[in-house]
C-alpha atoms as a PDB file:
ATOM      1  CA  UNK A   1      -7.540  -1.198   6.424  1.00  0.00           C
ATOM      2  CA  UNK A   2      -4.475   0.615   5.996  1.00  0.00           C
ATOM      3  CA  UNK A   3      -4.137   4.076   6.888  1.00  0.00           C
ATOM      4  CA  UNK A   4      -0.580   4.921   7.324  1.00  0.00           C
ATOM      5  CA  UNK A   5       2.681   2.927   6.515  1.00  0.00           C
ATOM      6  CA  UNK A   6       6.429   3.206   6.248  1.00  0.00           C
ATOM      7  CA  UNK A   7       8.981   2.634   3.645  1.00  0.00           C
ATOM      8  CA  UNK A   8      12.494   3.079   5.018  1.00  0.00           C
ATOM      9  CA  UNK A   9      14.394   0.463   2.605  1.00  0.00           C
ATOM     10  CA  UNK A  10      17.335   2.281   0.441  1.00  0.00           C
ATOM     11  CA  UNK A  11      16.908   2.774  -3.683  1.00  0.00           C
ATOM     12  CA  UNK A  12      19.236   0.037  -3.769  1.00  0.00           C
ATOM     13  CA  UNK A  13      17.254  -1.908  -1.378  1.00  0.00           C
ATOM     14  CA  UNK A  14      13.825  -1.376  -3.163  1.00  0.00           C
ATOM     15  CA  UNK A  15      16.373  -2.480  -6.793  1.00  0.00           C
ATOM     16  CA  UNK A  16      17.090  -5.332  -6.074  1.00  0.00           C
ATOM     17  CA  UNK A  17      13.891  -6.953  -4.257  1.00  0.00           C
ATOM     18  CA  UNK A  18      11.325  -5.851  -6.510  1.00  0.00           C
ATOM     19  CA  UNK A  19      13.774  -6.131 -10.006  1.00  0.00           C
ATOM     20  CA  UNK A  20      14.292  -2.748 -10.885  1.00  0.00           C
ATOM     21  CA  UNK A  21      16.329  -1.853 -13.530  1.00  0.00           C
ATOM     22  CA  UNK A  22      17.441   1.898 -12.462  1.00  0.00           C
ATOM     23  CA  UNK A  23      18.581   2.528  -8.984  1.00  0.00           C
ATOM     24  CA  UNK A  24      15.820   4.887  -7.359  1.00  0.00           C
ATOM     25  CA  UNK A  25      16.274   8.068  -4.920  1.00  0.00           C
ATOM     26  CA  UNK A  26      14.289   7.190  -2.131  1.00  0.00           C
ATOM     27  CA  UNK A  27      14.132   9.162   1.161  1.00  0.00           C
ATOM     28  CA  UNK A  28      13.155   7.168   4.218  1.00  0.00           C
ATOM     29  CA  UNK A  29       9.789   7.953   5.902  1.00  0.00           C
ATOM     30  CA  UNK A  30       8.096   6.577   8.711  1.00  0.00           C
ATOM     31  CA  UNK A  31       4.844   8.338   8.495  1.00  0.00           C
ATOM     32  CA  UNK A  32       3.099   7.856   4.800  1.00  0.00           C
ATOM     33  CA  UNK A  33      -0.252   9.330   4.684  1.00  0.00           C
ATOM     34  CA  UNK A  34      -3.332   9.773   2.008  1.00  0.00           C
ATOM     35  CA  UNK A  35      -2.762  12.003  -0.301  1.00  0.00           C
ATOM     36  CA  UNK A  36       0.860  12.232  -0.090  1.00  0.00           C
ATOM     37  CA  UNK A  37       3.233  10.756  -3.106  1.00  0.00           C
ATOM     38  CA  UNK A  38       3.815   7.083  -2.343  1.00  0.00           C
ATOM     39  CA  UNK A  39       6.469   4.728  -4.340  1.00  0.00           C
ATOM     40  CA  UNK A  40       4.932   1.759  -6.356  1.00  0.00           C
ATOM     41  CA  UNK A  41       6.710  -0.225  -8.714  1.00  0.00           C
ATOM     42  CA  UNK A  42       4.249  -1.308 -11.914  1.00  0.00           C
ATOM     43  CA  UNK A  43       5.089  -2.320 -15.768  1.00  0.00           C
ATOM     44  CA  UNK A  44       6.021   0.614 -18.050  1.00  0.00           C
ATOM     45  CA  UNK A  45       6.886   0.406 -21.714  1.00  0.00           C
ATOM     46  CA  UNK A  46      10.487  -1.082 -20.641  1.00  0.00           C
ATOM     47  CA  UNK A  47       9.894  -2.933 -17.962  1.00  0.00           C
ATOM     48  CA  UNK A  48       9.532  -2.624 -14.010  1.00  0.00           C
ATOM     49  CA  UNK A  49       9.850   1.013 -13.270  1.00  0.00           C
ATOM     50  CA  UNK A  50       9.287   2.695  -9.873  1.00  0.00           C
ATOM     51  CA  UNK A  51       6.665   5.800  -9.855  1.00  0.00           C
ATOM     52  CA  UNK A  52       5.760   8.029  -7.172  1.00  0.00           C
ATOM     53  CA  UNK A  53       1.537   8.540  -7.105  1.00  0.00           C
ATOM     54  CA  UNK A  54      -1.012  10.089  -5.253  1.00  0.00           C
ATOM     55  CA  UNK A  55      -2.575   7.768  -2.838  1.00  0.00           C
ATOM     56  CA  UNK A  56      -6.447   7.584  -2.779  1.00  0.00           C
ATOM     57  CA  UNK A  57      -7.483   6.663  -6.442  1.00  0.00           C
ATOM     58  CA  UNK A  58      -9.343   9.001  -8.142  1.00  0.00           C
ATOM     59  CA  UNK A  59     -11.535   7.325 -11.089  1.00  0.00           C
ATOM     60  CA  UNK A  60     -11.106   8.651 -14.748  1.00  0.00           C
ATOM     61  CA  UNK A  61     -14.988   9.910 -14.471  1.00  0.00           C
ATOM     62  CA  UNK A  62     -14.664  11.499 -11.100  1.00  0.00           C
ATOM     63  CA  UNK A  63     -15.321  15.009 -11.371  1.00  0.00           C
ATOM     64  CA  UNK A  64     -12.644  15.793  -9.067  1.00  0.00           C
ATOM     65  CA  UNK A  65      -9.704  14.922  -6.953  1.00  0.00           C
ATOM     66  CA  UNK A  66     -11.371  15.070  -3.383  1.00  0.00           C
ATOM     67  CA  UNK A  67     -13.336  11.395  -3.973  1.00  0.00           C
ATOM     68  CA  UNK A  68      -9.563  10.285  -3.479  1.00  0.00           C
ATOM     69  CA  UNK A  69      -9.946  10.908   0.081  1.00  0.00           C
ATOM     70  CA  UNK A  70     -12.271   8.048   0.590  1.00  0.00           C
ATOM     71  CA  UNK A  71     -10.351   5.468  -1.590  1.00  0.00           C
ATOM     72  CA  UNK A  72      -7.318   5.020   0.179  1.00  0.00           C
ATOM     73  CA  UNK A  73      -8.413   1.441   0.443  1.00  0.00           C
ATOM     74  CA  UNK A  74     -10.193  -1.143  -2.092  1.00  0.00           C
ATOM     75  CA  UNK A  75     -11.705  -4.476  -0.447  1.00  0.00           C
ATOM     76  CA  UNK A  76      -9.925  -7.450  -2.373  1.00  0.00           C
ATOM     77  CA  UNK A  77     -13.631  -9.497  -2.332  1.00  0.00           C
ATOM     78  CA  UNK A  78     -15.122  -6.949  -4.334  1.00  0.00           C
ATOM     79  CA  UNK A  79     -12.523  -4.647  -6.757  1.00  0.00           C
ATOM     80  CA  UNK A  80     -14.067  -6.846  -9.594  1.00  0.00           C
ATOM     81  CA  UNK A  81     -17.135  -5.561  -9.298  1.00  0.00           C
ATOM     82  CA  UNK A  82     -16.950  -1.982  -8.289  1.00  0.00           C
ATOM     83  CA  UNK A  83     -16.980   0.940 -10.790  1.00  0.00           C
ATOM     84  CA  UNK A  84     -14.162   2.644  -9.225  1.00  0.00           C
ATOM     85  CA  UNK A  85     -11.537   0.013  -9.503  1.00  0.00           C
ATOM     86  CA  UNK A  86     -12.632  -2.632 -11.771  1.00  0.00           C
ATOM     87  CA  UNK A  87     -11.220  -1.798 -15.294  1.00  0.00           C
ATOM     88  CA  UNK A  88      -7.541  -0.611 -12.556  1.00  0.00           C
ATOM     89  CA  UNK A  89      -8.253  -4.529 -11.569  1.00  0.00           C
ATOM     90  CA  UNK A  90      -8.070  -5.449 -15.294  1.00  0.00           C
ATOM     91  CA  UNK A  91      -5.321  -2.804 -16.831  1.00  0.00           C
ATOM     92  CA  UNK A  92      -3.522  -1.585 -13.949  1.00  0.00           C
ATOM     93  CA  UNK A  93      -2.297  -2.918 -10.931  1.00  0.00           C
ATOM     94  CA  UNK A  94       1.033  -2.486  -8.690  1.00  0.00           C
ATOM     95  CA  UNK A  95       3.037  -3.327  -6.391  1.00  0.00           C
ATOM     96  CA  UNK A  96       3.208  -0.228  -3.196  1.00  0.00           C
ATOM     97  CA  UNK A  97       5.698  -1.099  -1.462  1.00  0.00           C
ATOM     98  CA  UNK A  98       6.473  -0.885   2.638  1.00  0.00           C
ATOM     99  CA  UNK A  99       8.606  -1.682   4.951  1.00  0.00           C
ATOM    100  CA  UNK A 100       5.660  -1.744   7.883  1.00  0.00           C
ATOM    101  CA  UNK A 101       2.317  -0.009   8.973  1.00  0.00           C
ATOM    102  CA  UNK A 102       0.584   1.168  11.802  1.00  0.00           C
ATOM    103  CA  UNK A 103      -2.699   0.076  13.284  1.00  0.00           C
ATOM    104  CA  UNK A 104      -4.529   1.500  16.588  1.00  0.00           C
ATOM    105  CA  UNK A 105      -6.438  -0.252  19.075  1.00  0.00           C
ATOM    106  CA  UNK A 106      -9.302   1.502  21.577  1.00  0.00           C
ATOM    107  CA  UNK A 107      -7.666   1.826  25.091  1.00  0.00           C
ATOM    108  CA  UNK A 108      -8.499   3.755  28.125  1.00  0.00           C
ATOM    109  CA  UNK A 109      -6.326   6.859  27.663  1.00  0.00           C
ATOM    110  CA  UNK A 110      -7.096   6.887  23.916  1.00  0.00           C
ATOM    111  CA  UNK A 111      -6.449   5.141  20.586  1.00  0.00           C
ATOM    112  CA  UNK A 112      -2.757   2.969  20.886  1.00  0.00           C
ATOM    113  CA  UNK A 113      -0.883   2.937  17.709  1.00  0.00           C
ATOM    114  CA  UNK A 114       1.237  -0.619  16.772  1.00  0.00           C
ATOM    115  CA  UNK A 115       3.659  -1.185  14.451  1.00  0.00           C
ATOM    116  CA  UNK A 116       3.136  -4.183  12.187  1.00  0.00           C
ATOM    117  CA  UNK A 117       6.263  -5.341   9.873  1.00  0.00           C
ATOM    118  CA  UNK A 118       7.461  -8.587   8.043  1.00  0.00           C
ATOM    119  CA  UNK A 119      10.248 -10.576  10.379  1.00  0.00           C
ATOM    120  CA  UNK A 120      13.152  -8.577  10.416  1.00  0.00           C
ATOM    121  CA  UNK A 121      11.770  -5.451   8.902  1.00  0.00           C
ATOM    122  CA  UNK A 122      12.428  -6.647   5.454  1.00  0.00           C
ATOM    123  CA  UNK A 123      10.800  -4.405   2.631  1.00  0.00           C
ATOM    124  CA  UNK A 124       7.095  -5.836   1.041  1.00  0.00           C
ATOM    125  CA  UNK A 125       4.958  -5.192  -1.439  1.00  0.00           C
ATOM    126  CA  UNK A 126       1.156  -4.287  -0.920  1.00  0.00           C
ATOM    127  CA  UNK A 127      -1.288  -5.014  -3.738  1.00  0.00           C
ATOM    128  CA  UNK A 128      -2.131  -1.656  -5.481  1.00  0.00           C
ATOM    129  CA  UNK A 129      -4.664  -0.352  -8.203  1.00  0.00           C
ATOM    130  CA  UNK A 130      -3.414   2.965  -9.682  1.00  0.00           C
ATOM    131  CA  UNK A 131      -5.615   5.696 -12.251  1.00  0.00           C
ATOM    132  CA  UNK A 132      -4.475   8.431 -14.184  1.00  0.00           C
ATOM    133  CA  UNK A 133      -7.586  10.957 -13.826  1.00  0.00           C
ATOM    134  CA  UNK A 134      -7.201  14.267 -16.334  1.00  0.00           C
ATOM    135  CA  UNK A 135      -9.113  17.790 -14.436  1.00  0.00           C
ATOM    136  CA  UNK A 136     -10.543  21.016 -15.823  1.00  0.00           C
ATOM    137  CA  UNK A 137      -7.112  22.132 -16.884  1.00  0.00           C
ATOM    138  CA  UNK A 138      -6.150  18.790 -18.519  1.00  0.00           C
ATOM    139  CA  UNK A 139      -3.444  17.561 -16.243  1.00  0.00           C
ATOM    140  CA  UNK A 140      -3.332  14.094 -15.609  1.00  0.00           C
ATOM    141  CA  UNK A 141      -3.144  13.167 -12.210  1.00  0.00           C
ATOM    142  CA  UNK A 142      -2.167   9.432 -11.270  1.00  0.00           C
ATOM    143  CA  UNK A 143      -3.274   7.976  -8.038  1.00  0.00           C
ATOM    144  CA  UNK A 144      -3.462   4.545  -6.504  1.00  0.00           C
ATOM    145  CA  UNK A 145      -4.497   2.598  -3.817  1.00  0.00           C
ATOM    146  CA  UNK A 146      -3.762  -0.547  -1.713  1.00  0.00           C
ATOM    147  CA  UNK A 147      -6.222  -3.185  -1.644  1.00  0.00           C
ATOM    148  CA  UNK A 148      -7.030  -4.666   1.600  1.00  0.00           C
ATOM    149  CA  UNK A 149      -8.413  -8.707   3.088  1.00  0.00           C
ATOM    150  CA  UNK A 150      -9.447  -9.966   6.291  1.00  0.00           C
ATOM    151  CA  UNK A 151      -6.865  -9.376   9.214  1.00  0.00           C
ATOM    152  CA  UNK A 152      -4.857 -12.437  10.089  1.00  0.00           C
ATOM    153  CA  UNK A 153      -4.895 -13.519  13.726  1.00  0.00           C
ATOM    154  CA  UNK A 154      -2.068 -11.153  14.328  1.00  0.00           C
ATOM    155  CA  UNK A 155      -3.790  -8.406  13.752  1.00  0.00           C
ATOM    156  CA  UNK A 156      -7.525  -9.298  13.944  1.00  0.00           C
ATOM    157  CA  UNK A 157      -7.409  -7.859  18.118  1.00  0.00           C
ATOM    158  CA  UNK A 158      -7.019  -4.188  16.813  1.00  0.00           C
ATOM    159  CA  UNK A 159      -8.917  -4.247  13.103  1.00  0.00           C
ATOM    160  CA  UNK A 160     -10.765  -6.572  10.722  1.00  0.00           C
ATOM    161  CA  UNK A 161      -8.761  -5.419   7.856  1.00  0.00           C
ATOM    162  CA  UNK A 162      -5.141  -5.417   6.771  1.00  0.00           C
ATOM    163  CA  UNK A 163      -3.566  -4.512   3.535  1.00  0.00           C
ATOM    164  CA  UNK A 164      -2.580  -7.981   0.921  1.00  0.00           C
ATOM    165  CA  UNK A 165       0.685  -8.456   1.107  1.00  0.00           C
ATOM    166  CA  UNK A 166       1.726 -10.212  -1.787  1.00  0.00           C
ATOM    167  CA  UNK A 167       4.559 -12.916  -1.387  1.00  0.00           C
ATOM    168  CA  UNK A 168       7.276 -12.023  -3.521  1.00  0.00           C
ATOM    169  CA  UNK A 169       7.162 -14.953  -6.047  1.00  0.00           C
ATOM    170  CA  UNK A 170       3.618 -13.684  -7.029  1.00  0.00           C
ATOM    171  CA  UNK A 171       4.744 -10.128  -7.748  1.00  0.00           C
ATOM    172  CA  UNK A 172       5.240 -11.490 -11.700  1.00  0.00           C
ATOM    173  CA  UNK A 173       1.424 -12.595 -11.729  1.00  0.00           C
ATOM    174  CA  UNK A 174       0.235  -9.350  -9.858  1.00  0.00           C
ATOM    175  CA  UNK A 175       1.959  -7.171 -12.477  1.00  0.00           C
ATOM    176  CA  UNK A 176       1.316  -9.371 -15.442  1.00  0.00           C
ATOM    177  CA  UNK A 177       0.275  -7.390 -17.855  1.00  0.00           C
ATOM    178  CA  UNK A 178      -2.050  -9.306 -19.821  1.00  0.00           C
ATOM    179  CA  UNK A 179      -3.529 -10.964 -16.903  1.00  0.00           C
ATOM    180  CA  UNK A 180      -7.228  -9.421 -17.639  1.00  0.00           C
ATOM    181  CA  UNK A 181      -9.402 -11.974 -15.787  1.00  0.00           C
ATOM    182  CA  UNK A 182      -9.766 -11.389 -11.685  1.00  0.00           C
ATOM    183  CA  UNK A 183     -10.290 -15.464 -11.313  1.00  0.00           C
ATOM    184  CA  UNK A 184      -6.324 -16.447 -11.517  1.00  0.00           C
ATOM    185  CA  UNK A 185      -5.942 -12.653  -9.075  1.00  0.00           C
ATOM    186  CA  UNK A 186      -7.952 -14.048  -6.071  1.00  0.00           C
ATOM    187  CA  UNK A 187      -5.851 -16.362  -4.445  1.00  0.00           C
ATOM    188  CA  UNK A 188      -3.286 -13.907  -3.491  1.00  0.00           C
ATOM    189  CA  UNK A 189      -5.944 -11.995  -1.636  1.00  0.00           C
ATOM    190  CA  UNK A 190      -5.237 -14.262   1.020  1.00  0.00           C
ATOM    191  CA  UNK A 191      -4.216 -12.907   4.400  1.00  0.00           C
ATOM    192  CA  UNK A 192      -0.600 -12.478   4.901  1.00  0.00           C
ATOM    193  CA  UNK A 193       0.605 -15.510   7.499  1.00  0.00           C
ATOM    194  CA  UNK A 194       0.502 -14.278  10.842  1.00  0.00           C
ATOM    195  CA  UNK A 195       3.677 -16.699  11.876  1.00  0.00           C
ATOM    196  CA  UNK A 196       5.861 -14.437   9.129  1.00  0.00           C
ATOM    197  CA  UNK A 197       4.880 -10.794  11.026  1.00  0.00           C
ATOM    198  CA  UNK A 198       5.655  -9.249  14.343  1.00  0.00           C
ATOM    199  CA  UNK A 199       3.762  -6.326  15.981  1.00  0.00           C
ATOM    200  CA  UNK A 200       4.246  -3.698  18.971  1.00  0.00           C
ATOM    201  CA  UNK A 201       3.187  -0.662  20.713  1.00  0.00           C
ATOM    202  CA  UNK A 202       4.975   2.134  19.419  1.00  0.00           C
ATOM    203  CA  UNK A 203       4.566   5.801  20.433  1.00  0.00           C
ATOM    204  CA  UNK A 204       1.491   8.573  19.938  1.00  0.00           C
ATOM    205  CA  UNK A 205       3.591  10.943  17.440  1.00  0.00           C
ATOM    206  CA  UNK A 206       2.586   8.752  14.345  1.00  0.00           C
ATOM    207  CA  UNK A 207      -0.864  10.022  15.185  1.00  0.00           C
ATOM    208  CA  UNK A 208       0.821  13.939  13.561  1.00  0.00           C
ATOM    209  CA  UNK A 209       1.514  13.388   9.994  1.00  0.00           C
ATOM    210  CA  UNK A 210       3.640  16.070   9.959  1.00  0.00           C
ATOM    211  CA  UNK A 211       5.724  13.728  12.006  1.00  0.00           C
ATOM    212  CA  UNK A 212       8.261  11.347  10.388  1.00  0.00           C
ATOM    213  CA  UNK A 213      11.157   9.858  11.902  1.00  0.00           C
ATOM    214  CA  UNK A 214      12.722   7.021  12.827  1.00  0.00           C
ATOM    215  CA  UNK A 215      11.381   7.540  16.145  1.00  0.00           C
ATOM    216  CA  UNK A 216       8.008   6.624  15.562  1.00  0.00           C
ATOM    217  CA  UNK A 217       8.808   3.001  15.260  1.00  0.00           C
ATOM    218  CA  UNK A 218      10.658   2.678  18.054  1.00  0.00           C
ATOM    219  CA  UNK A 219       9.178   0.209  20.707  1.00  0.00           C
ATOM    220  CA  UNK A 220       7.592   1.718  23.743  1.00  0.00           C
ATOM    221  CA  UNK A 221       9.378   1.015  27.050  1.00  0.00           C
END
């Protein structure tokens, strides 16, 4: 799964790799949690344009935003098939974009938190879903969320799941908008190769979300 994450990369940074026409504002932050405003790039009426959404997708029919709680996450094997995120799998996917995220494995003197990034720390993009879902005063709300596969051996000691990182020459396909059929989608649902990631123990103040620094990805020791 993936729980919390990073995205640290400038505006000009984020521009340039994912081939955005306007410059954005970004603030770096080191602890990204559900429910908070995360950056995702998708295809607007001009293009590639960066938006900042809720994260946990609420479904147009939900009766309310609280089911968002529980779908941070979307299994790749079956977003097809479920209600929730099928017609986002047809209409309306995205590109969330990271820099790293954080995983935690059982130990004696409780949970241990690692830091997982692409060699050299180099900005990503995880495969996101996003809704717009309208309440009982008729705001629309738009929320997304990051699908997830079957951890590569780098991560597979501490969790079964990681989020699918797309390689950056499939980011055209993955956004294409009138790419309706899941068949051509699955291959990039494919773990990220283990070989092109590094991971370490990093301190216990990620665990805070009211915590975000550049200390939390420091190595420990």
């Amino acid at each position: 799964m993936c729980g919390r994450y990073t995205l640290s990369a400038t505006g000009g940074q984020v521009a340039e790799r994912f081939d955005i026409a306007d410059t954005p504002q970004l603030t770096p932050r080191y602890n990204i949690a559900p429910t908070q405003a995360v950056p995702l790039v998708r295809v607007g009426p001009e293009g590639r344009e960066l938006a900042l959404l809720r994260w946990g997708l609420v479904p147009s029919w939900a009766k309310d935003l609280a089911i968002g709680a529980k779908m941070i996450n979307a299994r790749s094997e079956t977003v097809a098939e479920k209600p929730s995120f099928r017609a986002a799998l047809r209409q309306r996917r995205c590109l969330i974009l990271a820099d790293g995220f954080y995983e935690w494995q059982a130990a004696p003197g409780g949970k241990q938190p690692f830091y997982f990034r692409v060699h050299a720390g180099a900005p990503f993009a995880m495969a996101g879903l996003w809704e717009s879902w309208r309440g009982p005063d008729d705001v629309a709300v738009q929320t997304c969320t990051i699908l997830t596969t079957r951890a590569n051996p780098l991560l597979a000691p501490l969790h079964d799941r990681m989020p699918v990182i797309l390689p950056p020459d499939e980011y055209r396909l993955w956004l294409d908008p009138d790419m309706r059929e899941a068949g051509p989608l699955e291959h990039l649902f494919e773990p990220f190769p283990a070989e092109a990631m590094e991971s370490y123990p990093v301190g216990k103040g990620v665990n805070r979300v009211a915590n975000d620094s550049a200390a939390l990805i420091a190595p420990l020791g």
